[in-house]
PDB file of N, CA and C in Angstrom:
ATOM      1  N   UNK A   1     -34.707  -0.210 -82.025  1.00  0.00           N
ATOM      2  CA  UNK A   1     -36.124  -0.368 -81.794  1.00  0.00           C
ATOM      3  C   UNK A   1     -36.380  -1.141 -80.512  1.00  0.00           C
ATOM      4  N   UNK A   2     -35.692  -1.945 -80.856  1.00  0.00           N
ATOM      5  CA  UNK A   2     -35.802  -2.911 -79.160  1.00  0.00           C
ATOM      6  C   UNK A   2     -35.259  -2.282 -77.999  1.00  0.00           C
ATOM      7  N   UNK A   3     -34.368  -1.119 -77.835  1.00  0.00           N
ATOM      8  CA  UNK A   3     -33.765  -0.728 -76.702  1.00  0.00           C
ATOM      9  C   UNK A   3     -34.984   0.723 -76.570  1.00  0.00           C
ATOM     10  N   UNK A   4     -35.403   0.606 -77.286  1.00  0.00           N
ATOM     11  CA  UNK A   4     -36.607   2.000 -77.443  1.00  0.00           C
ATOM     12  C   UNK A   4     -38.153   1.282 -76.559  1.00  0.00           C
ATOM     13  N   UNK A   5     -38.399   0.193 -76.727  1.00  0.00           N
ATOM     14  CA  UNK A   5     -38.971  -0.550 -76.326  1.00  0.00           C
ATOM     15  C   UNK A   5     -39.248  -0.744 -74.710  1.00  0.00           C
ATOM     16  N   UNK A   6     -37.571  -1.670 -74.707  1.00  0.00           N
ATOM     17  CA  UNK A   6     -37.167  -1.685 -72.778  1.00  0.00           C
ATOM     18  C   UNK A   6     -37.363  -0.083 -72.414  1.00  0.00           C
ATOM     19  N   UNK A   7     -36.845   0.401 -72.891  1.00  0.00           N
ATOM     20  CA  UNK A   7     -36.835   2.049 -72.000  1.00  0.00           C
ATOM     21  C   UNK A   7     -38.151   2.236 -71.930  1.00  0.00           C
ATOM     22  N   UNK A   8     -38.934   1.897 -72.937  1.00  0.00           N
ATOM     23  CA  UNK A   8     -40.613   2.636 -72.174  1.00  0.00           C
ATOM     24  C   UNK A   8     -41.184   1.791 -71.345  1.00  0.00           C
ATOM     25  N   UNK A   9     -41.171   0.449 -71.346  1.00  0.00           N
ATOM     26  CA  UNK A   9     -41.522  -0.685 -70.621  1.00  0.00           C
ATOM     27  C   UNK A   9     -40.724  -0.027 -69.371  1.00  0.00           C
ATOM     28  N   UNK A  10     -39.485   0.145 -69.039  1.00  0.00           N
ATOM     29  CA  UNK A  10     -38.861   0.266 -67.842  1.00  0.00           C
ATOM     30  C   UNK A  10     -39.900   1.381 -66.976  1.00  0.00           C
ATOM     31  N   UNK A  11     -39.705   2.708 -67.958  1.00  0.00           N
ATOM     32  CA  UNK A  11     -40.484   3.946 -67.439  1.00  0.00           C
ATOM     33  C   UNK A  11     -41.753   2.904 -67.089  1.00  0.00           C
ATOM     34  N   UNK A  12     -42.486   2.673 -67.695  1.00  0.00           N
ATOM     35  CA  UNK A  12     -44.028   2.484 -67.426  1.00  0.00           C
ATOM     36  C   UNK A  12     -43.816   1.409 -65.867  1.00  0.00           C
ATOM     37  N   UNK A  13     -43.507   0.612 -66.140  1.00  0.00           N
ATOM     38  CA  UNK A  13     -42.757  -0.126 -64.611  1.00  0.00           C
ATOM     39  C   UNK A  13     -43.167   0.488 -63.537  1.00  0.00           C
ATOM     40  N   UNK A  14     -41.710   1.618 -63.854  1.00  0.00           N
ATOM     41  CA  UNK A  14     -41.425   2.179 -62.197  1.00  0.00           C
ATOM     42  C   UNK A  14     -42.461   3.072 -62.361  1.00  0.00           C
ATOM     43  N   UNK A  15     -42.898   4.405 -63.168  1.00  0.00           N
ATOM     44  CA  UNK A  15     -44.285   4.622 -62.732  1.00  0.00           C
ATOM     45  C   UNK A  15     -45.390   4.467 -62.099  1.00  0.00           C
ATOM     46  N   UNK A  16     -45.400   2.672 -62.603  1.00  0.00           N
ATOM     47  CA  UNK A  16     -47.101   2.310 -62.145  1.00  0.00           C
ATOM     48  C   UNK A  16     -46.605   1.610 -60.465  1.00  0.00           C
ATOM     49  N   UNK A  17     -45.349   1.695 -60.649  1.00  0.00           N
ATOM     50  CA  UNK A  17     -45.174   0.450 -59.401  1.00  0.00           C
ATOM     51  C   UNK A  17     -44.678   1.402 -58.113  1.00  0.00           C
ATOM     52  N   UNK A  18     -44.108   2.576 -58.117  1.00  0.00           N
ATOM     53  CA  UNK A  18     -43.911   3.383 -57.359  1.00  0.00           C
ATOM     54  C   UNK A  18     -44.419   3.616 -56.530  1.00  0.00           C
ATOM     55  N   UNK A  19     -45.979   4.272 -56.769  1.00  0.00           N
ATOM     56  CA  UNK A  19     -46.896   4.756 -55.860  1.00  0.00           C
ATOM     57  C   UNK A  19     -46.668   5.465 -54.960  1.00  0.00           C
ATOM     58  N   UNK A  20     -47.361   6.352 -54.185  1.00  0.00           N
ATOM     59  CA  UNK A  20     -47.131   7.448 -53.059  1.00  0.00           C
ATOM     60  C   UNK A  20     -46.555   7.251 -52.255  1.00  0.00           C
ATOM     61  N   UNK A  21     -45.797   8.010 -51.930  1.00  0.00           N
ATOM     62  CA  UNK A  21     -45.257   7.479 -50.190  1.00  0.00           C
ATOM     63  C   UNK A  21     -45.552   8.721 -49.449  1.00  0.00           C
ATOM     64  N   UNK A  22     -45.807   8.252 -48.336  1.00  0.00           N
ATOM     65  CA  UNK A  22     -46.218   9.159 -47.062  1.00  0.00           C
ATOM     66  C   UNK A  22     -44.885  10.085 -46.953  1.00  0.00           C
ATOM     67  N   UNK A  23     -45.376  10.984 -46.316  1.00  0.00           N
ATOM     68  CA  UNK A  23     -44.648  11.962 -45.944  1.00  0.00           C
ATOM     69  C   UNK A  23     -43.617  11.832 -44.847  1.00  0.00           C
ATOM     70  N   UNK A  24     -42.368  12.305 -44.763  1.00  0.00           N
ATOM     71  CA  UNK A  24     -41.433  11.501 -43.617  1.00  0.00           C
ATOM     72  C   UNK A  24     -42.429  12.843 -42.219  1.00  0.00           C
ATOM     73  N   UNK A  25     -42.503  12.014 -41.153  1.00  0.00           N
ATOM     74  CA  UNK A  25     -42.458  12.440 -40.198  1.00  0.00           C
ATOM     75  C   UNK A  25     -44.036  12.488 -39.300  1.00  0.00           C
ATOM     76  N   UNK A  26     -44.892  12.078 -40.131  1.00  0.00           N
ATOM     77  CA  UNK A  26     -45.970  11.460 -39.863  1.00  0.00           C
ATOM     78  C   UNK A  26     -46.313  10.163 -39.073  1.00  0.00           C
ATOM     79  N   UNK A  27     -47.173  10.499 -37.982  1.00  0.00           N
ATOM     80  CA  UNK A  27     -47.360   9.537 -36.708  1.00  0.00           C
ATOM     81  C   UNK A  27     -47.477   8.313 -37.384  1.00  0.00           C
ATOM     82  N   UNK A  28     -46.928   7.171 -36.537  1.00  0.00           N
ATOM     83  CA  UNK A  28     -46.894   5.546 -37.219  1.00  0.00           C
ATOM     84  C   UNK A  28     -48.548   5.386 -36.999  1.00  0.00           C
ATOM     85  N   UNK A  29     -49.042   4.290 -37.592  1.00  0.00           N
ATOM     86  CA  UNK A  29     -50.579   3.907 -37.853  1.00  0.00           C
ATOM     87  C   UNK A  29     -51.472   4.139 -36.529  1.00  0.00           C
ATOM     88  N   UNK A  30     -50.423   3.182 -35.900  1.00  0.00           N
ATOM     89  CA  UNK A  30     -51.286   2.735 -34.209  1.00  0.00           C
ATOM     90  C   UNK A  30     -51.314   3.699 -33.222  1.00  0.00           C
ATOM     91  N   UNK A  31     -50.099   4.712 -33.454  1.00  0.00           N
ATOM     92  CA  UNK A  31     -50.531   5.788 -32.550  1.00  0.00           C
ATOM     93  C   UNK A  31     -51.704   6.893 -33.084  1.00  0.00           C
ATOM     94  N   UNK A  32     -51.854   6.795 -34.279  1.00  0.00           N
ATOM     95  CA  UNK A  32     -52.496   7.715 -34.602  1.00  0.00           C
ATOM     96  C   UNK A  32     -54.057   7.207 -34.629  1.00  0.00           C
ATOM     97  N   UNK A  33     -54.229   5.818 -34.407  1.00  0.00           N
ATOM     98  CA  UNK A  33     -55.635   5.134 -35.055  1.00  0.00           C
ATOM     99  C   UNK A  33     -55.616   5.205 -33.114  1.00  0.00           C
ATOM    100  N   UNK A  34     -54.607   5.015 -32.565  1.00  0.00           N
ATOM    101  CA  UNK A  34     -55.534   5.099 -31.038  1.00  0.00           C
ATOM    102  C   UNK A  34     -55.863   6.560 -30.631  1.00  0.00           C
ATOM    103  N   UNK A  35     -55.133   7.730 -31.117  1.00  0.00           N
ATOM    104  CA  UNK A  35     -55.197   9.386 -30.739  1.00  0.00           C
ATOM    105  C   UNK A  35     -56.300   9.528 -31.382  1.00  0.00           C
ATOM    106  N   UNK A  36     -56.640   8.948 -32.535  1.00  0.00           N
ATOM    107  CA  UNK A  36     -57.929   9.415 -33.310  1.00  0.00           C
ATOM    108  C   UNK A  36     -59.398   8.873 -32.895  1.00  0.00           C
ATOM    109  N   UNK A  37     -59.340   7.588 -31.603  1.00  0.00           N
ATOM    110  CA  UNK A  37     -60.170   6.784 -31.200  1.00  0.00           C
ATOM    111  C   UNK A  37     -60.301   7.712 -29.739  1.00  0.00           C
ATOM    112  N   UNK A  38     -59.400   7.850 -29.262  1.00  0.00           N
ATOM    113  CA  UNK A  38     -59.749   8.768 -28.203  1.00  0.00           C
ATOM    114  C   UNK A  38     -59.774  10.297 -28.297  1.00  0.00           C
ATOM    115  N   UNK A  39     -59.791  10.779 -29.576  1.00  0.00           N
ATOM    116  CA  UNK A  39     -60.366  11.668 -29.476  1.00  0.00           C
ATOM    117  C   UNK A  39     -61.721  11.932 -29.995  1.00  0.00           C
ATOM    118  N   UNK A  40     -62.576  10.704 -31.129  1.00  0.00           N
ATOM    119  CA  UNK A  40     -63.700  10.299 -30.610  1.00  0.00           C
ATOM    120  C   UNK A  40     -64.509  10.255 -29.840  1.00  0.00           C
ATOM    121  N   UNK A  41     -64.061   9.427 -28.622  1.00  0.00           N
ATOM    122  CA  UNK A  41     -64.367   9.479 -27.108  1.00  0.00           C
ATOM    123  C   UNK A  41     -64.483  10.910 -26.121  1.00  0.00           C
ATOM    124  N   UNK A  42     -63.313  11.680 -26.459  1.00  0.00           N
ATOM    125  CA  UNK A  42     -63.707  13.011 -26.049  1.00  0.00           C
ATOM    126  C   UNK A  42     -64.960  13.839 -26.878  1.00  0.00           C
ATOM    127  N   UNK A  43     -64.818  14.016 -27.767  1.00  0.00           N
ATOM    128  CA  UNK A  43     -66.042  14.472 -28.960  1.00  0.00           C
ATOM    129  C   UNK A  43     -66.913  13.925 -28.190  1.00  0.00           C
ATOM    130  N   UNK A  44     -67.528  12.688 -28.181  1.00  0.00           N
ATOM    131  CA  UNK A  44     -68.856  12.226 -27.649  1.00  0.00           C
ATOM    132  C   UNK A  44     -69.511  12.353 -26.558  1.00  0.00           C
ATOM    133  N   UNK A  45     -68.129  12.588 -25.477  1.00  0.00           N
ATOM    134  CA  UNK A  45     -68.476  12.799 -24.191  1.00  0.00           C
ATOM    135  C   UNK A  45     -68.592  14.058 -24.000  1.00  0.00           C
ATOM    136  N   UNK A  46     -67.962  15.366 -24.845  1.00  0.00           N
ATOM    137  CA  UNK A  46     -68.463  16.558 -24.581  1.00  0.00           C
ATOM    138  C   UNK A  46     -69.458  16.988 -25.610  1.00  0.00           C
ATOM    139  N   UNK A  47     -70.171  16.222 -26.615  1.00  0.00           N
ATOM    140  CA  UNK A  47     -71.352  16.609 -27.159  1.00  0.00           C
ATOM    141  C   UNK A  47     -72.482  16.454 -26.260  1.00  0.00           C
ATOM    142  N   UNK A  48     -72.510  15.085 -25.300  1.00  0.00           N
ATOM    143  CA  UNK A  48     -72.998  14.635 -24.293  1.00  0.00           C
ATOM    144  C   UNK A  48     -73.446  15.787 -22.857  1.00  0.00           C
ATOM    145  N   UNK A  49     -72.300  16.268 -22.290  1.00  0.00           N
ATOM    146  CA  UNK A  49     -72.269  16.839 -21.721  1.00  0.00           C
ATOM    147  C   UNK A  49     -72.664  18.391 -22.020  1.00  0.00           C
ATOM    148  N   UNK A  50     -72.318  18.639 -23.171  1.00  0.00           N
ATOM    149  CA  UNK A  50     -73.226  19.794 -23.559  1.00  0.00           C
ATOM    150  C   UNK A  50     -74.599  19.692 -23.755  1.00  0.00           C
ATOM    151  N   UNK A  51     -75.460  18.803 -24.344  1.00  0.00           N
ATOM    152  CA  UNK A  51     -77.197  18.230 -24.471  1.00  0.00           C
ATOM    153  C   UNK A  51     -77.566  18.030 -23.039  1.00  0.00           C
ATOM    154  N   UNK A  52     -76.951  17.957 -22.195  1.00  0.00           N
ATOM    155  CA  UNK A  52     -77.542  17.673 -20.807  1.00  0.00           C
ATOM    156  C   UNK A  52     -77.248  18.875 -19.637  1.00  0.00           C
ATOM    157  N   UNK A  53     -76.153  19.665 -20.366  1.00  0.00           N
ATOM    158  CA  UNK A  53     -76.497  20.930 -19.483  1.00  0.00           C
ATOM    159  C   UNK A  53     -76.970  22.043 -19.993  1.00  0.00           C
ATOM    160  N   UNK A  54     -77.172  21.846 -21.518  1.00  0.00           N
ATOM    161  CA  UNK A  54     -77.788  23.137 -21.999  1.00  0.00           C
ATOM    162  C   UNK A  54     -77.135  23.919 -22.171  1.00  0.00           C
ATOM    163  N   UNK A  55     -75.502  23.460 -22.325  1.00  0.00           N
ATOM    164  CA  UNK A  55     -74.807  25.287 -22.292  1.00  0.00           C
ATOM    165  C   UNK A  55     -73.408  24.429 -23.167  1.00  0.00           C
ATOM    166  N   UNK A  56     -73.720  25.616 -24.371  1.00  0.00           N
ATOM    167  CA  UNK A  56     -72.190  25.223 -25.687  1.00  0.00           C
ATOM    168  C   UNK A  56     -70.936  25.172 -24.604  1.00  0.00           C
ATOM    169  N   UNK A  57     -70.737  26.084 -23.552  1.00  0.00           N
ATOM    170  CA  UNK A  57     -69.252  26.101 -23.281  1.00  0.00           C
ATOM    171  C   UNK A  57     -68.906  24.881 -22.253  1.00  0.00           C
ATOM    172  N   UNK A  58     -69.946  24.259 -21.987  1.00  0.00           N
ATOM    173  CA  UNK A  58     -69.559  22.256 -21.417  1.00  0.00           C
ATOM    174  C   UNK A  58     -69.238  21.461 -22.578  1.00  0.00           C
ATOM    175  N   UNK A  59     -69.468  21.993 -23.737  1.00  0.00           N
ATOM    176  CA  UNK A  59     -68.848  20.849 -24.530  1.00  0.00           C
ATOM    177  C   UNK A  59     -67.265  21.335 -25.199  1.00  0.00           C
ATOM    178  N   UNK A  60     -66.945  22.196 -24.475  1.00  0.00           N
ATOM    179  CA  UNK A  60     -65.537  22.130 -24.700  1.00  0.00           C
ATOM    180  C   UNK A  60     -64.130  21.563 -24.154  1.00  0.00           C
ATOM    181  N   UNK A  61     -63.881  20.818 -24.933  1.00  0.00           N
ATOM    182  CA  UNK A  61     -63.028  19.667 -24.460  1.00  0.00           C
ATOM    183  C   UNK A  61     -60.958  20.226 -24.945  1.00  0.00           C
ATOM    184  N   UNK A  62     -60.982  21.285 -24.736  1.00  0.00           N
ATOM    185  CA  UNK A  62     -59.573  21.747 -24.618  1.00  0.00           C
ATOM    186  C   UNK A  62     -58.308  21.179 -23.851  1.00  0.00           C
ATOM    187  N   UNK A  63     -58.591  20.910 -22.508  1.00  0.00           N
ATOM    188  CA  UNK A  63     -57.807  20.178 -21.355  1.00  0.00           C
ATOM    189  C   UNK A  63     -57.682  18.870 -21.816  1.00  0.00           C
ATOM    190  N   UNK A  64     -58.960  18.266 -22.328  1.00  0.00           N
ATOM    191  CA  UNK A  64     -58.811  16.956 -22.348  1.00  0.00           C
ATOM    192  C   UNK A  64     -58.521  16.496 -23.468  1.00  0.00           C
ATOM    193  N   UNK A  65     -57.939  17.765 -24.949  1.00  0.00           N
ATOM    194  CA  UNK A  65     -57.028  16.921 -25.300  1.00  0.00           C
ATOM    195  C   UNK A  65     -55.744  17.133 -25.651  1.00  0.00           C
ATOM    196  N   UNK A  66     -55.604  18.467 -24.902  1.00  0.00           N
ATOM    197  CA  UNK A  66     -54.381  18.515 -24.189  1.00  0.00           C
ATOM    198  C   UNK A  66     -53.925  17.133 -23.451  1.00  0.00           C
ATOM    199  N   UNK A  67     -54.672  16.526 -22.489  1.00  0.00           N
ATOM    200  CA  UNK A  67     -54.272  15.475 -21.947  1.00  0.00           C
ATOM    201  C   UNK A  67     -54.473  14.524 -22.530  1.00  0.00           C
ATOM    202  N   UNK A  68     -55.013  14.387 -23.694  1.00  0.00           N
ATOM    203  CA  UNK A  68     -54.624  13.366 -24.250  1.00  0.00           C
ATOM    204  C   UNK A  68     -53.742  13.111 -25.496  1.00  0.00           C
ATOM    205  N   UNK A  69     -53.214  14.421 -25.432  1.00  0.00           N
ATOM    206  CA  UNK A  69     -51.948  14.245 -26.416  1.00  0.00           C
ATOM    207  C   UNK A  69     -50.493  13.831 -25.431  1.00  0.00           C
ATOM    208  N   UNK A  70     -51.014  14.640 -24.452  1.00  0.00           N
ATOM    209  CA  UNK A  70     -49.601  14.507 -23.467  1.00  0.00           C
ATOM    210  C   UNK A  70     -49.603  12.627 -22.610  1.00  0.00           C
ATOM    211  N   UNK A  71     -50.784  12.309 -22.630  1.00  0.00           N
ATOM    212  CA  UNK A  71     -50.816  10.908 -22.327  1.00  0.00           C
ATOM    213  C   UNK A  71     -50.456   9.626 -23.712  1.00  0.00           C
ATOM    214  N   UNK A  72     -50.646  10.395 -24.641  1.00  0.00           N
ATOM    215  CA  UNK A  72     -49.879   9.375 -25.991  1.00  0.00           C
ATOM    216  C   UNK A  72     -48.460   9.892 -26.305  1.00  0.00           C
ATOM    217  N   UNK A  73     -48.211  10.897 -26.171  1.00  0.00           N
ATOM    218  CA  UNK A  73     -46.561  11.217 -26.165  1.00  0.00           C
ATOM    219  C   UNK A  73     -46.367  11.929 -27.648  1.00  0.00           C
ATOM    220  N   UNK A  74     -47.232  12.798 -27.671  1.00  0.00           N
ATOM    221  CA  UNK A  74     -47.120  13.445 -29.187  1.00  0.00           C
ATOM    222  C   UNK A  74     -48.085  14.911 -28.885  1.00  0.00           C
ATOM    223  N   UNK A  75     -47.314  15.718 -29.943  1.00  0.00           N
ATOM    224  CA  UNK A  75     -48.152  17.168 -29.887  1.00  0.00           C
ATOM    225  C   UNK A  75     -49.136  17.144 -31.016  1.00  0.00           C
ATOM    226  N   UNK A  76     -49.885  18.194 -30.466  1.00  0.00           N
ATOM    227  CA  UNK A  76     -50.901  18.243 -31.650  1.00  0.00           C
ATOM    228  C   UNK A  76     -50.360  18.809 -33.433  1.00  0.00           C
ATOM    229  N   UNK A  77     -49.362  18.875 -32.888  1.00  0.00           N
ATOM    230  CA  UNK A  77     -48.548  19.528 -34.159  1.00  0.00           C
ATOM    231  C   UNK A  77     -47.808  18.123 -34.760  1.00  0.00           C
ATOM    232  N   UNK A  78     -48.133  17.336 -34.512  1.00  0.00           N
ATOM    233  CA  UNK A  78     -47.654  15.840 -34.500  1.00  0.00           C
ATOM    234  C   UNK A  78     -48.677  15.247 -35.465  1.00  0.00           C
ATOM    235  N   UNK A  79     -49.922  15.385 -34.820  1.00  0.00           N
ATOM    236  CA  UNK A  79     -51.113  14.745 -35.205  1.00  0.00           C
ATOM    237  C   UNK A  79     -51.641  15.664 -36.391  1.00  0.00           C
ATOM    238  N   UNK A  80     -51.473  16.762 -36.530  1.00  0.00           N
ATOM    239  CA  UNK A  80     -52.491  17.840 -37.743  1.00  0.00           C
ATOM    240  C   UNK A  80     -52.140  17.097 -38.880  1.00  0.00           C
ATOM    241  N   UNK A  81     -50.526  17.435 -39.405  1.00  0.00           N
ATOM    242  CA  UNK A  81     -50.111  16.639 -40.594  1.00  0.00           C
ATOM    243  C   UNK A  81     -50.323  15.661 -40.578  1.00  0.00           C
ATOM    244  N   UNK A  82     -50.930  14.335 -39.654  1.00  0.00           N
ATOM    245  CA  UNK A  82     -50.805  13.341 -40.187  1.00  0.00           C
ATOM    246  C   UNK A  82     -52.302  12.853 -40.397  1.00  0.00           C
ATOM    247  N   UNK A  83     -53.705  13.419 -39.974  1.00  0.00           N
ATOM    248  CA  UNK A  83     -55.077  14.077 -39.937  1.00  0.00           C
ATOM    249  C   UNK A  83     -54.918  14.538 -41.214  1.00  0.00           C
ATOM    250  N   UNK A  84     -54.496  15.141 -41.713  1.00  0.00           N
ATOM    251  CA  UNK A  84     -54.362  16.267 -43.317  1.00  0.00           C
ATOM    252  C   UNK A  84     -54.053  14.984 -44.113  1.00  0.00           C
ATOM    253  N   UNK A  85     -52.949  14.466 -44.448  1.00  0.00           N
ATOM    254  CA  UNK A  85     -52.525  13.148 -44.674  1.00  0.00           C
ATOM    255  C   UNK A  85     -54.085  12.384 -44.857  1.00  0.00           C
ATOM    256  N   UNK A  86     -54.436  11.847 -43.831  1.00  0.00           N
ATOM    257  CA  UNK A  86     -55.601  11.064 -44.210  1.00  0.00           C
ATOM    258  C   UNK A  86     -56.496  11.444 -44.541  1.00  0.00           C
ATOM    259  N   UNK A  87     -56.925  12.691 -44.508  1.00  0.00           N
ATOM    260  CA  UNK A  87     -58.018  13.514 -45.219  1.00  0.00           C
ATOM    261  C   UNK A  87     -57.796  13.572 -46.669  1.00  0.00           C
ATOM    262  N   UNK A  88     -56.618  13.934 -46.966  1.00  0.00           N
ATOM    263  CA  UNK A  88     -56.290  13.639 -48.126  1.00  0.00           C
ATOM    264  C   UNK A  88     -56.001  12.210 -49.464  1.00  0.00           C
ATOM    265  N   UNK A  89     -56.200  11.254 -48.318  1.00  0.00           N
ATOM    266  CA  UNK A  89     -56.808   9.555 -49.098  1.00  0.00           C
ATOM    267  C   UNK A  89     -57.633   8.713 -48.006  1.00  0.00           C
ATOM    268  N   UNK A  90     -58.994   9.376 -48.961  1.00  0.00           N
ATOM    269  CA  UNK A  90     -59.896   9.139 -48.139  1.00  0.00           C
ATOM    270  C   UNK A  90     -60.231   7.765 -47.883  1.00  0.00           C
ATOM    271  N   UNK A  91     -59.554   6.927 -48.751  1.00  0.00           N
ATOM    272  CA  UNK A  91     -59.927   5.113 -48.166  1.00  0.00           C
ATOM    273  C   UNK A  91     -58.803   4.758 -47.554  1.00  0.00           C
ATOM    274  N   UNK A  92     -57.496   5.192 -47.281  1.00  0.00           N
ATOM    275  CA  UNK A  92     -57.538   5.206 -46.130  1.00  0.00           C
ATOM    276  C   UNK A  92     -58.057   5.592 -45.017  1.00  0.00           C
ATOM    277  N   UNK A  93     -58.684   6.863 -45.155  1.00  0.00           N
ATOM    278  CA  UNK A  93     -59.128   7.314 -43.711  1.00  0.00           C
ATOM    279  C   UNK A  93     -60.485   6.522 -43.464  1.00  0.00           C
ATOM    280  N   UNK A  94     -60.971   5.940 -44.535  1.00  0.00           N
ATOM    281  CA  UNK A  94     -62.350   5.017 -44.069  1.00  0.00           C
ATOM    282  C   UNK A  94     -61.638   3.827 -43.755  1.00  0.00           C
ATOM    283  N   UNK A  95     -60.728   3.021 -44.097  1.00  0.00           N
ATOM    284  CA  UNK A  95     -60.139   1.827 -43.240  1.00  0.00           C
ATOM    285  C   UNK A  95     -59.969   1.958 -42.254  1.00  0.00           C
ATOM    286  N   UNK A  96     -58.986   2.983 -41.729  1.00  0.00           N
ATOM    287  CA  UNK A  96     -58.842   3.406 -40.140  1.00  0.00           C
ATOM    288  C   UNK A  96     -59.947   3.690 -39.436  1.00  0.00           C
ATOM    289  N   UNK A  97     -61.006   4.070 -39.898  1.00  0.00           N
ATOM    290  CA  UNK A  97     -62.677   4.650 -39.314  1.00  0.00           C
ATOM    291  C   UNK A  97     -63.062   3.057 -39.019  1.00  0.00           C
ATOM    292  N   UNK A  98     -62.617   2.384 -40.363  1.00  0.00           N
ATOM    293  CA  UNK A  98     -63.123   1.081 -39.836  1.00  0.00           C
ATOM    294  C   UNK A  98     -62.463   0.187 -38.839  1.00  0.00           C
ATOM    295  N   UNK A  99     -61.290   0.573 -38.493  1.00  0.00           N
ATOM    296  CA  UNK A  99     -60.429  -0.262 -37.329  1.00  0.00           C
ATOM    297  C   UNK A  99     -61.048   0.040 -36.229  1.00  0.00           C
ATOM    298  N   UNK A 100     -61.383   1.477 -35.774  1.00  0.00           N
ATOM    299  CA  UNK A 100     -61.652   2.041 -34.830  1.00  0.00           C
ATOM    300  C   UNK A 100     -63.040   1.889 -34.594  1.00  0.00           C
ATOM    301  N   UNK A 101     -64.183   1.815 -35.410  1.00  0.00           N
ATOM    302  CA  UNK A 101     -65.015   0.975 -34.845  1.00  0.00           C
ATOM    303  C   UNK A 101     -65.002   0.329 -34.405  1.00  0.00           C
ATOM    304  N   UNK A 102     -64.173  -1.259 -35.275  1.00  0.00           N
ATOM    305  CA  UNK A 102     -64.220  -2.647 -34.617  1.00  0.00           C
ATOM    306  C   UNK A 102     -63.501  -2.443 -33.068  1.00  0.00           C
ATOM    307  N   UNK A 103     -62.739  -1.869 -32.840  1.00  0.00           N
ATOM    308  CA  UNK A 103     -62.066  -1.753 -31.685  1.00  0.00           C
ATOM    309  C   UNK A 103     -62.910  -1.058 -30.457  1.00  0.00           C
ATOM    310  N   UNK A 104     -63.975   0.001 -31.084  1.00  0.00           N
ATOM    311  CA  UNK A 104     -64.933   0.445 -29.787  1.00  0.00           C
ATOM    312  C   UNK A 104     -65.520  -0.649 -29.685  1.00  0.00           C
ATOM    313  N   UNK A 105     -66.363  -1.134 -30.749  1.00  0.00           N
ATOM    314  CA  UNK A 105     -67.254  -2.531 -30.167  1.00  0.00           C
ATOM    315  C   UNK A 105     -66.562  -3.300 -29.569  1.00  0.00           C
ATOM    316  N   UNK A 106     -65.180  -4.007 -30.042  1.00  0.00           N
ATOM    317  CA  UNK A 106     -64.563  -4.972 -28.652  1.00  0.00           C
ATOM    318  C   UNK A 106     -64.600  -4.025 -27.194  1.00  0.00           C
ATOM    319  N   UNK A 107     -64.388  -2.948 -27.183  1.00  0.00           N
ATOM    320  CA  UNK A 107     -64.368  -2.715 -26.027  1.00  0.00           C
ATOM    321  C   UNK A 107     -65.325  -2.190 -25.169  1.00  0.00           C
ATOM    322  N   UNK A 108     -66.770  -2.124 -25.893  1.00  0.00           N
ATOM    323  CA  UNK A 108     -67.988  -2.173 -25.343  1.00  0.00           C
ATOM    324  C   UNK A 108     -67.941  -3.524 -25.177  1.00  0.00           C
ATOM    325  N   UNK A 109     -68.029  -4.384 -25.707  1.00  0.00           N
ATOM    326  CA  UNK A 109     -68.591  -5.848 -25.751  1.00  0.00           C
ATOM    327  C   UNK A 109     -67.702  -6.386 -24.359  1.00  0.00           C
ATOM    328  N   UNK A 110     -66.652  -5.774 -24.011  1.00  0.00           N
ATOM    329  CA  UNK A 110     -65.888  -6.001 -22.452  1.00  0.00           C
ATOM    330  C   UNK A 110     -66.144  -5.501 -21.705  1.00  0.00           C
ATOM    331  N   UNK A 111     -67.069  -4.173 -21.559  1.00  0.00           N
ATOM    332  CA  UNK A 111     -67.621  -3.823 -19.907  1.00  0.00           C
ATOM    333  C   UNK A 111     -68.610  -4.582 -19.281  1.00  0.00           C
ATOM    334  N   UNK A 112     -68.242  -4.508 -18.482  1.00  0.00           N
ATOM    335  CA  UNK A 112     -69.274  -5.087 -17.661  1.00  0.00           C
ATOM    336  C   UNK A 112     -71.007  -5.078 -17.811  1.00  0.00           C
ATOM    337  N   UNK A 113     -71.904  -5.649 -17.780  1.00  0.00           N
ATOM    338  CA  UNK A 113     -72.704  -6.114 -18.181  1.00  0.00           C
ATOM    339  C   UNK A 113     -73.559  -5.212 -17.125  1.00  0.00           C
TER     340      UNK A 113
END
C-alpha cells in the first residue's frame, strides 16, 4: 500500500513539475524580442508610407526585411517557428509585447528632443 502510494505521488511530481519545453532549435529570447521589435518598426513605417502616398504597393516592406533578417543573422525560416511558438502561448507572447514596448519608449524617450 505504501509503495502504491510513492509511485503515484512520484508520477504526480514529475507530471506537474515537468512542464513544456520549447522546441530545440528556436531563436534564443533576445534575438527574437529584437527581430520582432524591428519588424514592428518596419510595419509602421510602411503603413505610414502607404497613408501618405495613397498607393497599397509603398507599403510593401519585402527588402526591408530581407535586410533585416540578414542584419540579425537569421533566416526567416529561423524566425516562423519560433513566431508559431509564441502564438501558440499567448502570455508569453504578451510578456515579450510587453518588453518591446518598454524598450520603444526607452528609445523614444532618447531622441533628441
Amino acid at each position: 500500500m505504501k509503495s502504491s502510494i510513492f509511485f503515484l505521488l512520484v508520477v504526480i511530481l514529475i507530471g506537474c513539475g515537468s512542464g513544456e519545453q520549447r522546441p530545440a532549435g528556436l531563436l534564443d529570447h533576445e534575438t527574437f524580442k529584437e527581430t520582432l521589435l524591428q519588424a514592428q518598426l518596419i510595419d509602421a513605417k510602411a503603413s505610414q508610407e502607404m497613408s501618405i502616398a495613397h498607393d497599397p504597393a509603398a507599403g510593401r516592406p519585402r527588402a526591408a526585411y530581407d535586410a533585416m533578417f540578414k542584419e540579425q543573422g537569421i533566416t526567416e525560416a529561423q524566425f516562423d517557428p519560433t513566431f508559431a511558438y509564441y502564438q501558440a502561448h499567448p502570455l508569453e507572447l504578451k510578456a515579450l509585447y510587453e518588453e518591446i514596448l518598454a524598450e520603444l519608449g526607452k528609445r523614444k524617450d532618447e531622441l533628441p528632443q
